[in-house]
N, C-alpha and C. Protein backbone atom coordinates (compact mmCIF):
# COMPACT_ATOMS: atom_id res chain seq x y z
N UNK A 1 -11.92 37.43 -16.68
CA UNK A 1 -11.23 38.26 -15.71
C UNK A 1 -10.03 37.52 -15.13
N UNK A 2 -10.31 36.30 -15.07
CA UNK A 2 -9.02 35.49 -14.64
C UNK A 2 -8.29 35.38 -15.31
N UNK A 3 -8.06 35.24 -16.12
CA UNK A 3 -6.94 35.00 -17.77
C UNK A 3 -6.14 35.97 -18.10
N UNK A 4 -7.08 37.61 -17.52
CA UNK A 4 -6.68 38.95 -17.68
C UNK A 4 -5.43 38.92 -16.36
N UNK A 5 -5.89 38.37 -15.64
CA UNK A 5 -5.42 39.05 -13.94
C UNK A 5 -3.88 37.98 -14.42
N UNK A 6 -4.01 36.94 -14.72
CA UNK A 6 -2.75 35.98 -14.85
C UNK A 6 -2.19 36.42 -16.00
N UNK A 7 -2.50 37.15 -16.80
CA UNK A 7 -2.09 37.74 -18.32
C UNK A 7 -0.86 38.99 -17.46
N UNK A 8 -1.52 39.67 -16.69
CA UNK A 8 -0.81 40.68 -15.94
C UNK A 8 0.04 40.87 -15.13
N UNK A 9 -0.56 39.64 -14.55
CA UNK A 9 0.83 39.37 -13.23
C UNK A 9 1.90 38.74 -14.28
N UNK A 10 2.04 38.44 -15.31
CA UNK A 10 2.57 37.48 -15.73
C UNK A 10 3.06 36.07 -15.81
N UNK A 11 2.03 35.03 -15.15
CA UNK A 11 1.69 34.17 -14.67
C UNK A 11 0.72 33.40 -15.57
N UNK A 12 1.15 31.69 -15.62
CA UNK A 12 0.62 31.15 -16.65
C UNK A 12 -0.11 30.46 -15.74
N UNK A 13 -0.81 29.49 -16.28
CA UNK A 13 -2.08 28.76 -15.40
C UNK A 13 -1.29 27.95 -14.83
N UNK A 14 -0.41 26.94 -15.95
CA UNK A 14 0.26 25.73 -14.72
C UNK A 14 1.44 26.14 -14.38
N UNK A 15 1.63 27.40 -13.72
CA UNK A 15 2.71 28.35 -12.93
C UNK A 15 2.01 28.74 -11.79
N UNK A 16 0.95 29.08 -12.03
CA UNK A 16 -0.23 29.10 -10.90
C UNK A 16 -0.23 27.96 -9.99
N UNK A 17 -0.63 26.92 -10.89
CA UNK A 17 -1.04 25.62 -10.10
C UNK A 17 0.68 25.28 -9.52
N UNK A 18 1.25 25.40 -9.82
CA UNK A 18 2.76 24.59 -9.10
C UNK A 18 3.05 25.33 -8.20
N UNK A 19 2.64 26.82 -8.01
CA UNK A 19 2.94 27.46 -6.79
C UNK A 19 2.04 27.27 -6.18
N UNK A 20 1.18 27.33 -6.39
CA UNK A 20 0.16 26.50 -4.79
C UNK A 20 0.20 25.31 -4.57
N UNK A 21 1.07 24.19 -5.51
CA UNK A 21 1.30 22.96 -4.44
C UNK A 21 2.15 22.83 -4.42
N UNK A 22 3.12 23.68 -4.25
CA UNK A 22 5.20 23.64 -3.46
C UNK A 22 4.94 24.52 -2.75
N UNK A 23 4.53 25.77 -2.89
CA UNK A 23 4.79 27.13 -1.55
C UNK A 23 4.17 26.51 -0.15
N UNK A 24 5.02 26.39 0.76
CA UNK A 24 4.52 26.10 2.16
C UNK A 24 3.21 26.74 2.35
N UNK A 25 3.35 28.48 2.39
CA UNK A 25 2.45 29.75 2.05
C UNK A 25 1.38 29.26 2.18
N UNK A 26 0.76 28.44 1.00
CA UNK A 26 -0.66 28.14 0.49
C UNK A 26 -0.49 26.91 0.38
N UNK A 27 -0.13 25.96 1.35
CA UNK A 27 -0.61 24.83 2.08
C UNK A 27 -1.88 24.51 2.60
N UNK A 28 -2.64 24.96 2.81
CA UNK A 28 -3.71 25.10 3.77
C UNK A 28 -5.16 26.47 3.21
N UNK A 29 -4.32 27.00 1.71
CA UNK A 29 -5.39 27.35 1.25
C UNK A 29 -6.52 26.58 0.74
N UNK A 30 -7.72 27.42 0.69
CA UNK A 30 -8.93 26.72 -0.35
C UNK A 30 -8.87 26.31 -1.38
N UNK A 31 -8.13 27.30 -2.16
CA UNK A 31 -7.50 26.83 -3.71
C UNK A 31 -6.78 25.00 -4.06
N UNK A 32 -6.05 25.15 -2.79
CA UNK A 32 -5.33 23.54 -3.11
C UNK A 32 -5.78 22.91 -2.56
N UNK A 33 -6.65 22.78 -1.35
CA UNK A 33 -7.59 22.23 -1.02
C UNK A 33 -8.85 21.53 -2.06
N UNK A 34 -9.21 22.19 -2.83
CA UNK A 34 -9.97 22.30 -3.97
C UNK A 34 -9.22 21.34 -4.85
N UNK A 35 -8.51 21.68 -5.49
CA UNK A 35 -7.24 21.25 -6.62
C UNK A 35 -7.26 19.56 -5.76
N UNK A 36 -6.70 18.98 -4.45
CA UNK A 36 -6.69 17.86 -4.28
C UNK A 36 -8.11 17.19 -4.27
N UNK A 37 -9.01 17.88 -3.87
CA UNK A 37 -10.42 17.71 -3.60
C UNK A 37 -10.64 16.88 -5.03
N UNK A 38 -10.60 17.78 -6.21
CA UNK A 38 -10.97 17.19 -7.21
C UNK A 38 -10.25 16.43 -8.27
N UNK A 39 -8.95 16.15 -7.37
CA UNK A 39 -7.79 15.59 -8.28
C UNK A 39 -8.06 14.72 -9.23
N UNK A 40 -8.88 13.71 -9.00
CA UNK A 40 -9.55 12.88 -9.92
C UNK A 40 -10.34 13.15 -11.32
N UNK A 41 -11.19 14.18 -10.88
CA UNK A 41 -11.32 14.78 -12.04
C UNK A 41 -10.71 15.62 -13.03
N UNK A 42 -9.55 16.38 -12.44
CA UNK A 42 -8.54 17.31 -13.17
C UNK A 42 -7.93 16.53 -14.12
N UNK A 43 -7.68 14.93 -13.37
CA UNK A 43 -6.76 14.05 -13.81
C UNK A 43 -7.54 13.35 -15.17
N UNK A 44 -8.54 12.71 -14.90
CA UNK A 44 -9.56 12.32 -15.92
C UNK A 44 -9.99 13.70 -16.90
N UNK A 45 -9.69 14.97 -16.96
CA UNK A 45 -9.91 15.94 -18.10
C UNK A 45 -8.94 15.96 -19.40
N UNK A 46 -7.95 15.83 -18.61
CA UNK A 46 -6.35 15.45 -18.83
C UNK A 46 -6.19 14.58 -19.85
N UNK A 47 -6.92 13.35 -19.39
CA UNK A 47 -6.79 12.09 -20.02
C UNK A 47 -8.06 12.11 -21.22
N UNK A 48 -8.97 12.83 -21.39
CA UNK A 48 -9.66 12.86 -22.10
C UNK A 48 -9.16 13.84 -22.76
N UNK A 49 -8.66 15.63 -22.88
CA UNK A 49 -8.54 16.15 -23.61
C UNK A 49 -7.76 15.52 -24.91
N UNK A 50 -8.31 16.10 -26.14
CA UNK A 50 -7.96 15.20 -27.65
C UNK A 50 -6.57 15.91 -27.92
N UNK A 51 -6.10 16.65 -27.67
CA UNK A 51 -4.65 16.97 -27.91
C UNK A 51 -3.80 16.94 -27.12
N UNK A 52 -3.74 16.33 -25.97
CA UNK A 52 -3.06 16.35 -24.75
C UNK A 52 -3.01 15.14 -24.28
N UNK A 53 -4.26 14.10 -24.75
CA UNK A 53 -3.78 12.88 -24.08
C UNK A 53 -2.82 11.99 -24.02
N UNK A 54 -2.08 11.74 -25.47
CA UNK A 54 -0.82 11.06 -25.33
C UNK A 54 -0.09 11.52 -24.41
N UNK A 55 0.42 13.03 -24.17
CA UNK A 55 1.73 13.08 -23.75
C UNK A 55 1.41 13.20 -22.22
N UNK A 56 -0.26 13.70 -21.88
CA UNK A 56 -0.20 13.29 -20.45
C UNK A 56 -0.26 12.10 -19.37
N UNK A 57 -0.30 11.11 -20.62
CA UNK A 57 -0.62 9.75 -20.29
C UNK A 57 1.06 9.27 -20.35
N UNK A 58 1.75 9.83 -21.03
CA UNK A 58 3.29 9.65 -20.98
C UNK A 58 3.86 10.29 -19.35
N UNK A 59 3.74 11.05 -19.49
CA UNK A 59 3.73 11.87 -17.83
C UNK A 59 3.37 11.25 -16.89
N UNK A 60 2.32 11.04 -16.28
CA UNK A 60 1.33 10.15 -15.72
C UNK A 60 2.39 8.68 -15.26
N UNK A 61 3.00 8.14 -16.62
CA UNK A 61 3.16 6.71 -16.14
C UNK A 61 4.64 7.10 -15.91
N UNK A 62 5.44 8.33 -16.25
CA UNK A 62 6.49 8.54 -15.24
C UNK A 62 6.47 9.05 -14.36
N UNK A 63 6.24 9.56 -13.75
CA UNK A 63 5.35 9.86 -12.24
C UNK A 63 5.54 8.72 -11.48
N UNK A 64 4.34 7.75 -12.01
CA UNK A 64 4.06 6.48 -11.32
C UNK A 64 5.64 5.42 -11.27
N UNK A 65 6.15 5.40 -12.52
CA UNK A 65 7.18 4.73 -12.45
C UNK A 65 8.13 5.34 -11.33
N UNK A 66 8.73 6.84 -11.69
CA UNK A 66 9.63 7.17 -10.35
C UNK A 66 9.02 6.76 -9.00
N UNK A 67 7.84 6.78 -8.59
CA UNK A 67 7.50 6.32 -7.42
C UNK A 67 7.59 5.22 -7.07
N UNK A 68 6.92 4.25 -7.53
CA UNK A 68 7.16 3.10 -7.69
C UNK A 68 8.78 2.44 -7.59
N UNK A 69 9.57 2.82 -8.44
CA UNK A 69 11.08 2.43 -8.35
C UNK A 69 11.88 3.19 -7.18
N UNK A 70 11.39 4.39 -6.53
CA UNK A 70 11.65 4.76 -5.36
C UNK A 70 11.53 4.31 -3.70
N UNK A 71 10.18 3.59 -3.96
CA UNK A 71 9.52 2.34 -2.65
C UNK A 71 10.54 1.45 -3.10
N UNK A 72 10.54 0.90 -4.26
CA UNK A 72 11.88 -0.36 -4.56
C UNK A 72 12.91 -0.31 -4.08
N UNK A 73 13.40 0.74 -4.40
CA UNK A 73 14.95 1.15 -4.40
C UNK A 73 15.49 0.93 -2.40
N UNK A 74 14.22 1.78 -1.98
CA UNK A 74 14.39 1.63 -0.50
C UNK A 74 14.04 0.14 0.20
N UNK A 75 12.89 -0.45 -0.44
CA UNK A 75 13.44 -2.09 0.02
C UNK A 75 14.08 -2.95 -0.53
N UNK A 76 15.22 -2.63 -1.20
CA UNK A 76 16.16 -3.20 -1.98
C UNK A 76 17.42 -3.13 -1.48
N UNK A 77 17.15 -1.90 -0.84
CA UNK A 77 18.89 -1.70 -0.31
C UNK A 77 19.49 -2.42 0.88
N UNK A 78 20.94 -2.19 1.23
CA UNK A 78 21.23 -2.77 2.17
C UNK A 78 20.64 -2.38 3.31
N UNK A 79 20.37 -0.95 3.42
CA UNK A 79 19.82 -0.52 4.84
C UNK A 79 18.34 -1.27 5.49
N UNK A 80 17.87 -2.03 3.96
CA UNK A 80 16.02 -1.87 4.67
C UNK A 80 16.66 -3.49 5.63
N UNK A 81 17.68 -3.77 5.51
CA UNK A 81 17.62 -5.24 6.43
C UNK A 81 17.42 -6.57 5.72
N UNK A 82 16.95 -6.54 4.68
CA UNK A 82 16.58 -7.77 3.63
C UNK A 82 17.65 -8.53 3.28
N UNK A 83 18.77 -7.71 3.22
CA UNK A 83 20.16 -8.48 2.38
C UNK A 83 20.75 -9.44 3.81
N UNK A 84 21.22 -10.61 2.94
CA UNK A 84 21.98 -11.69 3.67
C UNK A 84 22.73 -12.60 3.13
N UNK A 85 23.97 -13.14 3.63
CA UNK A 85 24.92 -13.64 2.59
C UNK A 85 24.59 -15.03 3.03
N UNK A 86 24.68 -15.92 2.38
CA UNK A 86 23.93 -17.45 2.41
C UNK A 86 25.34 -18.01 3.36
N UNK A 87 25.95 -17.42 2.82
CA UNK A 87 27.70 -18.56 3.53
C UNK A 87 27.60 -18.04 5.25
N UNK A 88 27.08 -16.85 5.68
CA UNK A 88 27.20 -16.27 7.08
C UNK A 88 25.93 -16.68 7.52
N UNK A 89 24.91 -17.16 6.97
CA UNK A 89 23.58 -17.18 7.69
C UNK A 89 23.44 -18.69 8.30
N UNK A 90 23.16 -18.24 9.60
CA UNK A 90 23.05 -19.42 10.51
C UNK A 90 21.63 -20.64 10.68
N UNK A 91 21.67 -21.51 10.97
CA UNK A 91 20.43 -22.08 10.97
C UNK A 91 19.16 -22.00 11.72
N UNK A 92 19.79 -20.56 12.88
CA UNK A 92 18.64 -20.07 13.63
C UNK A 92 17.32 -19.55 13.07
N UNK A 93 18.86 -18.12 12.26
CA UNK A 93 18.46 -17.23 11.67
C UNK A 93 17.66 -17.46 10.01
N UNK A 94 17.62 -18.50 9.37
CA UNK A 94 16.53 -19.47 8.97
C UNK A 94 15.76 -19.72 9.57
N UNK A 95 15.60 -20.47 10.53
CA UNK A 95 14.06 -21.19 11.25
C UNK A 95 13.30 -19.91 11.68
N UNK A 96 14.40 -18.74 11.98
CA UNK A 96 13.37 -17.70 12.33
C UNK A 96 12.97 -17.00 11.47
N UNK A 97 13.37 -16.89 10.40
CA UNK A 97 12.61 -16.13 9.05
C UNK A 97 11.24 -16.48 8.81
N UNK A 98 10.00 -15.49 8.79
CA UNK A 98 8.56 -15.49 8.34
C UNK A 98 8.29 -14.80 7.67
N UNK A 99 8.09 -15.35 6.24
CA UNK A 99 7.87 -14.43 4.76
C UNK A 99 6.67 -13.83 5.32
N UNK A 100 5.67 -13.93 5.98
CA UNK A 100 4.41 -13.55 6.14
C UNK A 100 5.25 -11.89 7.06
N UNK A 101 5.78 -12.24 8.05
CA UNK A 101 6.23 -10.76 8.80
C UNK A 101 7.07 -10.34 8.05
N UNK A 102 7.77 -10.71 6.53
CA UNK A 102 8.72 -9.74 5.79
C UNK A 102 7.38 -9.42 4.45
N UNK A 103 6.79 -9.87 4.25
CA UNK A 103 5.57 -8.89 3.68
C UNK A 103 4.74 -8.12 4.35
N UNK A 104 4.93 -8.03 5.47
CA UNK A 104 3.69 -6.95 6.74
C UNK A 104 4.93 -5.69 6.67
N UNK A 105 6.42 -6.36 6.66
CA UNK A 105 7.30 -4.88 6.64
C UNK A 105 7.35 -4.30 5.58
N UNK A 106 7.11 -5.31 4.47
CA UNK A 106 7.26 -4.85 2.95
C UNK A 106 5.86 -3.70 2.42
N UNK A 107 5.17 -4.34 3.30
CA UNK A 107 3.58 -3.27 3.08
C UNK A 107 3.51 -1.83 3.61
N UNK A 108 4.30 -2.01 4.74
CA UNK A 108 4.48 -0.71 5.78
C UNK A 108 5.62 0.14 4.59
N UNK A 109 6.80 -0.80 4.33
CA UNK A 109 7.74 0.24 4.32
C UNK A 109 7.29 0.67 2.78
N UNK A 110 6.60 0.36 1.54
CA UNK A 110 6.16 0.60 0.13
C UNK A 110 4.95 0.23 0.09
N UNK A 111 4.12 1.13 0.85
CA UNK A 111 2.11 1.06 0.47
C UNK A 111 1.93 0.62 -0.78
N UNK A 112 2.77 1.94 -1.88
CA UNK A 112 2.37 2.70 -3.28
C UNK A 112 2.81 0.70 -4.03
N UNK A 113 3.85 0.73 -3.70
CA UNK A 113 4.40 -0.98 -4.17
C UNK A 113 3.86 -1.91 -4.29
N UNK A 114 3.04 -1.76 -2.88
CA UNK A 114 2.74 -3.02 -2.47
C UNK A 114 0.96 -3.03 -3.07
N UNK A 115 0.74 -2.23 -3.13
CA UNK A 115 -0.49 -1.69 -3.57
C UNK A 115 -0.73 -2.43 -5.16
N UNK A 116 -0.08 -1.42 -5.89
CA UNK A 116 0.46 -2.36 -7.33
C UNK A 116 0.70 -3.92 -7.20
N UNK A 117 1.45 -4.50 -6.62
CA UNK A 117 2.05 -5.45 -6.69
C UNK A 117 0.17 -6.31 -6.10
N UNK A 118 -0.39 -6.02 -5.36
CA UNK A 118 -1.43 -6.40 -4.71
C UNK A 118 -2.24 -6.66 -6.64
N UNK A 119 -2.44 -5.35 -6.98
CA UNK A 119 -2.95 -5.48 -8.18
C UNK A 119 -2.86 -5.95 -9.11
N UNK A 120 -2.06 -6.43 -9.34
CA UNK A 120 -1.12 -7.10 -10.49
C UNK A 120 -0.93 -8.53 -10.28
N UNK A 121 -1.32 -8.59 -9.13
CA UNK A 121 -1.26 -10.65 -8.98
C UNK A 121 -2.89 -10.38 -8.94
């Protein structure tokens, strides 16, 4: 009956699923409620189905990559405060530098980053 009803509206399954997690609308429905609920498993079906796993496992690690290079990008830039030119930097502003409080900002400002990066050492 479901296959029929999306056959009719003219609506495909993952046309379905992308409008209930972009429409403001159905933010707060059961449906996506559900859908995050079991994200793990949707995700692990994914990765097991035998004709689908390569290319969702290709997907998957661009996803992760844009995110990942997006937390970067923002503590990389000039705005996050990090940048300093060695010839202008004073000997205060050395003694007061604490890698320990520029990794507590580095954690705040890129969780997803720092998370990985946690993992990976």
């Amino acid at each position: 009956i479901v296959f029929e009803a999306l056959d009719q509206c003219r609506i495909s399954a993952a046309g379905l699923i992308v409008t209930l997690l972009t429409s403001q609308e159905y933010e707060n429905h059961r449906f996506v409620t559900d859908l995050f609920a079991c994200s793990g498993e949707i995700l692990s079906a994914f990765l097991q189905h035998p004709t689908s796993q390569h290319q969702f496992s290709r997907n998957l690690i661009s996803v992760a990559e844009s995110m990942y290079l997006q937390e970067f990008q923002c503590l990389t830039s000039e705005d996050s405060g990090w940048h300093f030119k060695a010839s202008c930097t004073s000997t205060k502003q050395l003694e007061d530098f604490s890698l320990r409080e520029m990794a507590l900002k580095m954690e705040v400002s890129a969780p997803k980053w720092w998370s990985l990066l946690g993992t990976l050492l």
